[in-house]
N, C-alpha and C. Protein backbone atom coordinates (compact mmCIF):
# COMPACT_ATOMS: atom_id res chain seq x y z
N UNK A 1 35.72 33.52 -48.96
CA UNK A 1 35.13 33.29 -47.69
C UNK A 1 36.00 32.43 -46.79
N UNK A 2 36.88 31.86 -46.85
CA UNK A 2 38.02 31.04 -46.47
C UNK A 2 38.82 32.07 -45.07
N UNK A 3 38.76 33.15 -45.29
CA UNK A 3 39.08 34.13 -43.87
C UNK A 3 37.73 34.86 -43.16
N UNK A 4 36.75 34.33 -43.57
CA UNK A 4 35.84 34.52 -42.11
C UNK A 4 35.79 33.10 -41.43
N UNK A 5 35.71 33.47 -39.82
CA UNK A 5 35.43 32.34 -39.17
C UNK A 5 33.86 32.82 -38.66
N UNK A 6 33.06 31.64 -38.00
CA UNK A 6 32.09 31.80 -37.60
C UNK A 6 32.47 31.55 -36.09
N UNK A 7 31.76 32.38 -34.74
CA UNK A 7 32.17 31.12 -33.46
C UNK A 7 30.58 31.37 -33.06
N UNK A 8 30.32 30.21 -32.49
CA UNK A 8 28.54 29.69 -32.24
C UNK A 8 28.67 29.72 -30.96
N UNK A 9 28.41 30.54 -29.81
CA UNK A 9 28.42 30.29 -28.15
C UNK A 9 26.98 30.31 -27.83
N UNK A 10 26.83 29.45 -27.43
CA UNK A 10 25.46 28.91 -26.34
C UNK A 10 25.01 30.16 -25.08
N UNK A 11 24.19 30.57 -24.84
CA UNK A 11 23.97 31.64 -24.43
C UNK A 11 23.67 30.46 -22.98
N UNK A 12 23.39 29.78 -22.62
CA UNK A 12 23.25 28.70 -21.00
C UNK A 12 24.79 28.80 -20.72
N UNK A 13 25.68 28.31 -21.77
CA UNK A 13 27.04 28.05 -21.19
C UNK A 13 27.78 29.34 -20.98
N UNK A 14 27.83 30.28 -21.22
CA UNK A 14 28.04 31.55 -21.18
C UNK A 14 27.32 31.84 -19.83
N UNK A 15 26.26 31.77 -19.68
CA UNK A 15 25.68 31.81 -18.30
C UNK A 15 26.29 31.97 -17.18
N UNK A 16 26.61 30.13 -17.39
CA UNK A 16 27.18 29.12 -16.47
C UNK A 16 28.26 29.41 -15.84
N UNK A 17 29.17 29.50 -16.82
CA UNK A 17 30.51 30.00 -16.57
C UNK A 17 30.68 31.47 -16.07
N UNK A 18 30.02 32.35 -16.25
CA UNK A 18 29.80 33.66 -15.25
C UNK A 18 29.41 33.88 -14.14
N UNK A 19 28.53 32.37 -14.01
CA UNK A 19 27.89 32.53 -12.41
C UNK A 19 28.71 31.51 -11.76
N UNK A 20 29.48 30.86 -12.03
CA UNK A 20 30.88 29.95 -11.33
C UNK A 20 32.07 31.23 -11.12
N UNK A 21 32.03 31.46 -12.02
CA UNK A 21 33.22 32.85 -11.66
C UNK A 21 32.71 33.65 -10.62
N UNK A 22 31.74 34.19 -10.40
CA UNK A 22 31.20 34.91 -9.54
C UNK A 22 31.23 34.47 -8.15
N UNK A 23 30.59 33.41 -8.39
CA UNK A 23 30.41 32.02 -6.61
C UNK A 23 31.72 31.73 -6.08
N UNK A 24 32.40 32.00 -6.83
CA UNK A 24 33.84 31.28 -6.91
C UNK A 24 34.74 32.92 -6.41
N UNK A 25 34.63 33.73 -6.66
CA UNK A 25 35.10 35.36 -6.13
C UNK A 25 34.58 35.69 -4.87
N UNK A 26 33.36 35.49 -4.99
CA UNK A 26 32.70 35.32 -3.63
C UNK A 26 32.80 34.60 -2.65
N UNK A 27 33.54 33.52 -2.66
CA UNK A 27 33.72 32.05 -1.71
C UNK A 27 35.45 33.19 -1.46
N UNK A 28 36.21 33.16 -2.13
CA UNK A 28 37.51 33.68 -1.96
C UNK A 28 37.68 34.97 -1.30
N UNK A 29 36.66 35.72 -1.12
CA UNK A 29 36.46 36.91 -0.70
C UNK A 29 36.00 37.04 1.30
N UNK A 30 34.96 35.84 0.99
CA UNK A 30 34.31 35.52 2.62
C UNK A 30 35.75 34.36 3.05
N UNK A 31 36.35 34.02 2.33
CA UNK A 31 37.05 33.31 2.99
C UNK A 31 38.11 34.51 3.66
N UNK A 32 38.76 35.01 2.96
CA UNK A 32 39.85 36.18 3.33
C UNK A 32 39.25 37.07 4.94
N UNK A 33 38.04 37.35 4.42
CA UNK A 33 37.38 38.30 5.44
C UNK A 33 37.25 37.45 7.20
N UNK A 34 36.98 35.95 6.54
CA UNK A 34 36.82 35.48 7.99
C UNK A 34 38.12 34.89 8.63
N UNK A 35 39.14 34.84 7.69
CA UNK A 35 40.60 34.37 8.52
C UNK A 35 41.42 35.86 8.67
N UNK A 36 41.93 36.51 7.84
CA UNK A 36 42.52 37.60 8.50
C UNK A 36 42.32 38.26 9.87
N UNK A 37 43.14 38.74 10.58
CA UNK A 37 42.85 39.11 11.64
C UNK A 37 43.00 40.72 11.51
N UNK A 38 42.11 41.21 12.81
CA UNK A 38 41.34 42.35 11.76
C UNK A 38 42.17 43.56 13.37
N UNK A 39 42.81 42.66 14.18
CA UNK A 39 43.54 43.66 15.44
C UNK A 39 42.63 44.69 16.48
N UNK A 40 41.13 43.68 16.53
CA UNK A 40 40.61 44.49 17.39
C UNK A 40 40.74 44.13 19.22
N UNK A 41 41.61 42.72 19.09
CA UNK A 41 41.72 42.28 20.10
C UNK A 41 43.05 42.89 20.74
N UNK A 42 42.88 43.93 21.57
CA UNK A 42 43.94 44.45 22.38
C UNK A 42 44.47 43.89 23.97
N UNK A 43 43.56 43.44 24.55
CA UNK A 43 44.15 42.88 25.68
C UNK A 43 45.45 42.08 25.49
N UNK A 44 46.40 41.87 26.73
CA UNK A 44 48.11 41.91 26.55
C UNK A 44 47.48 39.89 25.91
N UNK A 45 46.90 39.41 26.71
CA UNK A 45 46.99 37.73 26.15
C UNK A 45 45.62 37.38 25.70
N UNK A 46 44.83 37.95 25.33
CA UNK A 46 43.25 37.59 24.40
C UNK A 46 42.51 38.20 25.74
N UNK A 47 41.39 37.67 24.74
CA UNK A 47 39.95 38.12 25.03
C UNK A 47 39.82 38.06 26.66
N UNK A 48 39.97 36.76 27.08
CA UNK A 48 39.55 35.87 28.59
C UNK A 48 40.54 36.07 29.69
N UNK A 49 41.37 37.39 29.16
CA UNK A 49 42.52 37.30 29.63
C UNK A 49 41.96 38.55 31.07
N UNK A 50 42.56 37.57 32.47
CA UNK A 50 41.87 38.55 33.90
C UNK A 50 43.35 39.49 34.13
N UNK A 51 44.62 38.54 33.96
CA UNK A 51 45.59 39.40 34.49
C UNK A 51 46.65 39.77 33.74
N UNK A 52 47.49 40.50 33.57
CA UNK A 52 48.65 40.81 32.84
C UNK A 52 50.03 40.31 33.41
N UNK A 53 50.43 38.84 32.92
CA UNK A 53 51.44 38.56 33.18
C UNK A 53 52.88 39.26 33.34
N UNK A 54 53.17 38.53 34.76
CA UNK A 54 54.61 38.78 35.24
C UNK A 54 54.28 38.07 36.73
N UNK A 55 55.31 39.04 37.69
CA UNK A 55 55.57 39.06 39.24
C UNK A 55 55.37 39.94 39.52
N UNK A 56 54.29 40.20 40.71
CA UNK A 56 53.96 41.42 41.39
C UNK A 56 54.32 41.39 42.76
N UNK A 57 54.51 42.52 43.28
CA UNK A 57 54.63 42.58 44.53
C UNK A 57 54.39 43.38 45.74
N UNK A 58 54.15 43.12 46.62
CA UNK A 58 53.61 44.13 47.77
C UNK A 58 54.51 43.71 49.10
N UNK A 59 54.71 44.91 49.93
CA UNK A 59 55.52 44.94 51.37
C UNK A 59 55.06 44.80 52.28
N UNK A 60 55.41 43.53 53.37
CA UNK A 60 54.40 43.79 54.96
C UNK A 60 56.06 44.33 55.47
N UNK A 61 55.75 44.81 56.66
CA UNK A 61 56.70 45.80 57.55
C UNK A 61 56.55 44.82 58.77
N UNK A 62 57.78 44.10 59.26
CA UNK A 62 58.06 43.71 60.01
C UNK A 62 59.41 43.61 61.09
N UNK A 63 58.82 44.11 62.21
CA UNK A 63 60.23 44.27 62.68
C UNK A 63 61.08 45.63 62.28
N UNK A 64 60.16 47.06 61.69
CA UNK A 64 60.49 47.95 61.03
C UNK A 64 61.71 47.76 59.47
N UNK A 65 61.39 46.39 59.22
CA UNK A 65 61.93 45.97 58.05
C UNK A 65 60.82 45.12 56.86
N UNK A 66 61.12 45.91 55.92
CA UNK A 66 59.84 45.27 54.74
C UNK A 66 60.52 44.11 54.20
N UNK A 67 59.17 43.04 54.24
CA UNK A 67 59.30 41.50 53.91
C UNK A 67 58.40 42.04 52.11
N UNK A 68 58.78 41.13 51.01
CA UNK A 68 58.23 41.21 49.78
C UNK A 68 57.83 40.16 49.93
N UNK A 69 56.37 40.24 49.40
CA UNK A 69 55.29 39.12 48.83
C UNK A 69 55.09 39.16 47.62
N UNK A 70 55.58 37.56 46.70
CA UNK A 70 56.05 38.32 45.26
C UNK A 70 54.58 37.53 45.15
N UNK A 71 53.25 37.76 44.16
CA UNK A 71 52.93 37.08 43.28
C UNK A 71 53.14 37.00 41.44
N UNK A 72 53.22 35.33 41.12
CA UNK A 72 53.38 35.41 40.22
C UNK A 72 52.05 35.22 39.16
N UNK A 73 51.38 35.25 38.26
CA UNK A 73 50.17 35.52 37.90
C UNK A 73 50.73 35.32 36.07
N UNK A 74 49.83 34.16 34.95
CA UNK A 74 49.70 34.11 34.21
C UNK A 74 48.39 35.23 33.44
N UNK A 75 48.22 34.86 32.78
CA UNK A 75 46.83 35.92 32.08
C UNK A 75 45.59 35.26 32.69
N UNK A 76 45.40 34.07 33.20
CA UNK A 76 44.39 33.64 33.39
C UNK A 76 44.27 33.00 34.52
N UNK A 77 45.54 32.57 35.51
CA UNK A 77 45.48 32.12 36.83
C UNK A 77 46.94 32.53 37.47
N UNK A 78 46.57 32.16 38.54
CA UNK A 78 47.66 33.00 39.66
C UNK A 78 48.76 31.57 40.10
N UNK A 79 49.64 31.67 39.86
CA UNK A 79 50.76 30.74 39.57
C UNK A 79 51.78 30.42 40.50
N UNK A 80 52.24 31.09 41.79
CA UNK A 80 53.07 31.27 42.52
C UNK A 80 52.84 32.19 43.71
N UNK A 81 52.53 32.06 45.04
CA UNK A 81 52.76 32.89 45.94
C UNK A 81 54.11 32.81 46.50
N UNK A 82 54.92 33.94 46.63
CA UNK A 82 56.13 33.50 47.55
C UNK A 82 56.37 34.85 48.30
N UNK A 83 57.11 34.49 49.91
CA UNK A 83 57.61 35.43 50.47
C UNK A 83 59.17 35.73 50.57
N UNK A 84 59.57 36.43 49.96
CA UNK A 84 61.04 37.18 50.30
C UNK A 84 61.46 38.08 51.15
N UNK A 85 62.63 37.78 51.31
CA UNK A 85 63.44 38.48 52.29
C UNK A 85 63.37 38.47 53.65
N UNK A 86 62.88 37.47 54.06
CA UNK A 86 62.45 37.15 55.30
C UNK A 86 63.24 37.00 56.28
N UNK A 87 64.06 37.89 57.04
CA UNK A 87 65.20 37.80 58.08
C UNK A 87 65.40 37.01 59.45
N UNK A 88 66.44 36.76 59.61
CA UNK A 88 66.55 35.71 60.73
C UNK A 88 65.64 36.01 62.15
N UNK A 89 66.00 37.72 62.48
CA UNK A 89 65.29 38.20 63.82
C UNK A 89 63.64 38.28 63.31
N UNK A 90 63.58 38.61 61.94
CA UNK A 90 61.94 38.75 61.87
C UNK A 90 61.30 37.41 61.78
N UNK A 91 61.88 36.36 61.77
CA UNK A 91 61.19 34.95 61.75
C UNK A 91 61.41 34.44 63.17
N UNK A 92 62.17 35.15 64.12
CA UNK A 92 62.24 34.78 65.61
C UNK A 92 61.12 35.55 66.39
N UNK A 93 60.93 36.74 65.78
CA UNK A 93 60.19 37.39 66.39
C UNK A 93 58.59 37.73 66.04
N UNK A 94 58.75 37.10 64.95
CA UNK A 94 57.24 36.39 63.74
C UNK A 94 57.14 35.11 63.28
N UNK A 95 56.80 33.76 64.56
CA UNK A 95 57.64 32.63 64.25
C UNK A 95 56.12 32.14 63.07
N UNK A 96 54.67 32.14 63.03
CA UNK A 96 53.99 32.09 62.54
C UNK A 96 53.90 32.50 60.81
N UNK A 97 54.68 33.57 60.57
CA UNK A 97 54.79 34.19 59.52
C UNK A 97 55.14 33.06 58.30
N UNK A 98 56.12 32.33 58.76
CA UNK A 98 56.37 31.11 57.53
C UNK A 98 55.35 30.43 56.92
N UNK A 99 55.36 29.59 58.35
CA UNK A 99 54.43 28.89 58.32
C UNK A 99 52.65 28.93 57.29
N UNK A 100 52.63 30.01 58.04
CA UNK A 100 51.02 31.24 57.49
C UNK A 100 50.94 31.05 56.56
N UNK A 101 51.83 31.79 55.67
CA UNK A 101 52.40 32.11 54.53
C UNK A 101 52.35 30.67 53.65
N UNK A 102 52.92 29.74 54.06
CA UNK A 102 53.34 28.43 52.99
C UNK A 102 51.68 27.98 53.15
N UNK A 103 50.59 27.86 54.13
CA UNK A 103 49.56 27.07 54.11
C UNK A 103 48.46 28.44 53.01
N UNK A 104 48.57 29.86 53.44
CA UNK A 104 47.85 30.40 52.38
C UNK A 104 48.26 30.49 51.24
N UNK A 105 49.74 30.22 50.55
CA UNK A 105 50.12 30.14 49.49
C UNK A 105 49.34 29.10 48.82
N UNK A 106 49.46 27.87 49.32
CA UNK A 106 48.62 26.98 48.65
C UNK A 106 47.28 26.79 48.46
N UNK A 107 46.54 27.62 49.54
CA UNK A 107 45.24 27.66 49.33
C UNK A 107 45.35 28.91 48.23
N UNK A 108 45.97 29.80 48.19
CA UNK A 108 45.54 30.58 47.06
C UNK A 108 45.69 30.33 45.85
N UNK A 109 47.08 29.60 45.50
CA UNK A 109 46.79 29.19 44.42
C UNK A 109 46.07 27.87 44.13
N UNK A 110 45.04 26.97 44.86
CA UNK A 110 44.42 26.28 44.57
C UNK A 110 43.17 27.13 44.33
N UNK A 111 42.59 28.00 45.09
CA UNK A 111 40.97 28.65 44.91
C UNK A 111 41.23 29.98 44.21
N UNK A 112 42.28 30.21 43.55
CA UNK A 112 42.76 31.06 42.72
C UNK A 112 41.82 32.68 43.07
N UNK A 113 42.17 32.86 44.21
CA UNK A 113 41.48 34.33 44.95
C UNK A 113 42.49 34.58 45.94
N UNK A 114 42.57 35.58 46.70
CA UNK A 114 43.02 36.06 47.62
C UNK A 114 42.12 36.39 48.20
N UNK A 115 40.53 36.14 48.17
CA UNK A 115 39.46 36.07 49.14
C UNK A 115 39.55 35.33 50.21
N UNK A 116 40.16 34.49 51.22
CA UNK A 116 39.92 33.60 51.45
C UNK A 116 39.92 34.43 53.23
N UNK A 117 39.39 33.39 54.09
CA UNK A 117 38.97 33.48 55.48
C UNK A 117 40.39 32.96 56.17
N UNK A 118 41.29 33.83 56.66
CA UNK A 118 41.97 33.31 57.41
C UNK A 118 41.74 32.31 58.82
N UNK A 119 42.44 31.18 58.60
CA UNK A 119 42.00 30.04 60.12
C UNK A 119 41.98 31.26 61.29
N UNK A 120 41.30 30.55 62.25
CA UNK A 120 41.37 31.26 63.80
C UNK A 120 42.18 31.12 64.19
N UNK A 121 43.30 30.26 63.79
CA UNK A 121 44.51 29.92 64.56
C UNK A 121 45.16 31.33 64.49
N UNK A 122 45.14 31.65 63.49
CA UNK A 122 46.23 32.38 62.83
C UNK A 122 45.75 33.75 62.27
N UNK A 123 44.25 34.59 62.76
CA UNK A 123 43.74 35.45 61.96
C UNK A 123 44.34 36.75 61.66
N UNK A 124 45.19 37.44 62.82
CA UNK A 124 45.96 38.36 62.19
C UNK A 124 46.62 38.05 61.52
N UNK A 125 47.51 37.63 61.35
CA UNK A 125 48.85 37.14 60.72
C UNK A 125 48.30 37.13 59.56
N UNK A 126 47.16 35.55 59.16
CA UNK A 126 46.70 35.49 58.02
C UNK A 126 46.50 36.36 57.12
N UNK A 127 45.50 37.68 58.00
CA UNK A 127 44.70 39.02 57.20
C UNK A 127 45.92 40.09 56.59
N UNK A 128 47.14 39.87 57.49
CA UNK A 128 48.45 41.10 57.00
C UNK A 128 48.74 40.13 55.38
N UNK A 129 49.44 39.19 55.61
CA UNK A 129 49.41 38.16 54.55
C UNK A 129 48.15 38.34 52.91
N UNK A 130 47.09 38.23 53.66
CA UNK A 130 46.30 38.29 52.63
C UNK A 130 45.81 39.39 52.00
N UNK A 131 46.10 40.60 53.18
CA UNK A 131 45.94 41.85 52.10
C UNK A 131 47.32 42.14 51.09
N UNK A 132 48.49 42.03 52.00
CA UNK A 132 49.54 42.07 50.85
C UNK A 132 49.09 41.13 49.79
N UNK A 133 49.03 40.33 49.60
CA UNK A 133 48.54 39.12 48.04
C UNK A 133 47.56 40.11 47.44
N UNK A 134 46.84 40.19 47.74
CA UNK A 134 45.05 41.44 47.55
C UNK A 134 46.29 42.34 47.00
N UNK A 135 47.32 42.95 47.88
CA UNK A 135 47.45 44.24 46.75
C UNK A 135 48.34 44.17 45.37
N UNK A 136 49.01 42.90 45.39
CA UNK A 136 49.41 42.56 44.69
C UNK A 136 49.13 42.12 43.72
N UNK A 137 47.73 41.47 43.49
CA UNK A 137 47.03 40.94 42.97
C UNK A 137 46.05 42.08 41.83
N UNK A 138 46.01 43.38 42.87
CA UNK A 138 45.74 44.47 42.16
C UNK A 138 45.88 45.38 41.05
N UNK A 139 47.45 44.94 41.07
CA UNK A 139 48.19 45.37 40.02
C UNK A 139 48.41 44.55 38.85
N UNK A 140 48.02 43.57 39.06
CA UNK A 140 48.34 42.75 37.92
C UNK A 140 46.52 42.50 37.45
N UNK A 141 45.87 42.88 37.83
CA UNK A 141 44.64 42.69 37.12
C UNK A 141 44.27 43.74 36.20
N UNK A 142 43.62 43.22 34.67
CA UNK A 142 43.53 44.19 33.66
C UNK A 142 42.40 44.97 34.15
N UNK A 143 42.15 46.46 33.84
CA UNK A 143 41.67 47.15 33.72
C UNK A 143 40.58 47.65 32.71
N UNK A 144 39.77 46.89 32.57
CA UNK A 144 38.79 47.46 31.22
C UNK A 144 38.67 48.46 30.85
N UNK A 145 38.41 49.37 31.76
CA UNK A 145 38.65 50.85 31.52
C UNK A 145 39.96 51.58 30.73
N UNK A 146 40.96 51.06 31.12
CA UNK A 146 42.15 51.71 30.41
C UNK A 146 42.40 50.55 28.92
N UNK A 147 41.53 49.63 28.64
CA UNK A 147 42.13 49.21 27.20
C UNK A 147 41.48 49.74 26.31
N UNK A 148 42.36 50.50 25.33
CA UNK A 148 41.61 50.54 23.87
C UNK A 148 41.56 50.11 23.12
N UNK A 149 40.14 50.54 22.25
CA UNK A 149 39.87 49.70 21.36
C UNK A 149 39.65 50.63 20.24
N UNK A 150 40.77 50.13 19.27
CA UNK A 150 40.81 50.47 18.06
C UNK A 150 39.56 50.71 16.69
């Protein structure tokens, strides 16, 4: 009898140790599921994201020569208004245009719209100004319609 062994296991501890293994597979399992990222988020910069970063731009015609209105636009606010190419005769002969331009730049990017009410001083001028920004602004805004979702 010297080569049989006996082994005595407790039928609680046997239990025990099956339902720790289990809790314990299960904790490792919800953990995986809630950190992996699962790629349903397609927009170019997350969820909250209004615009698709870069520089956009739109043309006013002045002087039968096109001035560029660049905006620049993060995913979530509008970052830069600027006007280019602005020629010597078209700023003699559009002396307002600078000017316009530098006071709605800053209001736009402070109230972060291109909604805004041009002064009376200045209402045409303002409105050519502010629809170029508006169309510029157009293009750089995401489209819900065209993102998919996986």
């Amino acid at each position: 009898m010297a080569g049989t062994r006996i082994f005595v296991l407790q039928l609680k501890d046997l239990i025990k140790t099956t339902l720790f293994a289990v809790l314990g597979l299960v904790l490792i399992l919800l953990l995986v599921y809630l950190f992996v990222p699962r790629g349903k988020d397609t927009e170019p910069a997350g969820s909250g994201a209004l615009y698709i970063p870069g520089t956009y731009s739109a043309e006013i015609i002045l002087n039968d020569s096109p001035v560029a209105v660049n905006v620049t636009v993060s995913a979530d606010e509008i970052l830069t208004v600027q006007m280019k190419s602005l020629e010597e005769t078209q700023a003699v002969f559009y002396p307002l245009v600078r000017p316009v331009m530098e006071t709605l730049a800053k209001e736009i990017v402070e109230y972060q719209t291109a909604d805004l009410t041009p002064s009376s001083e200045y209402p045409v001028t303002g409105r050519i100004i502010l629809d170029a920004v508006q169309t510029a602004l157009d293009k750089a805004i995401i489209d819900p319609g065209k993102v998919a979702v996986r």
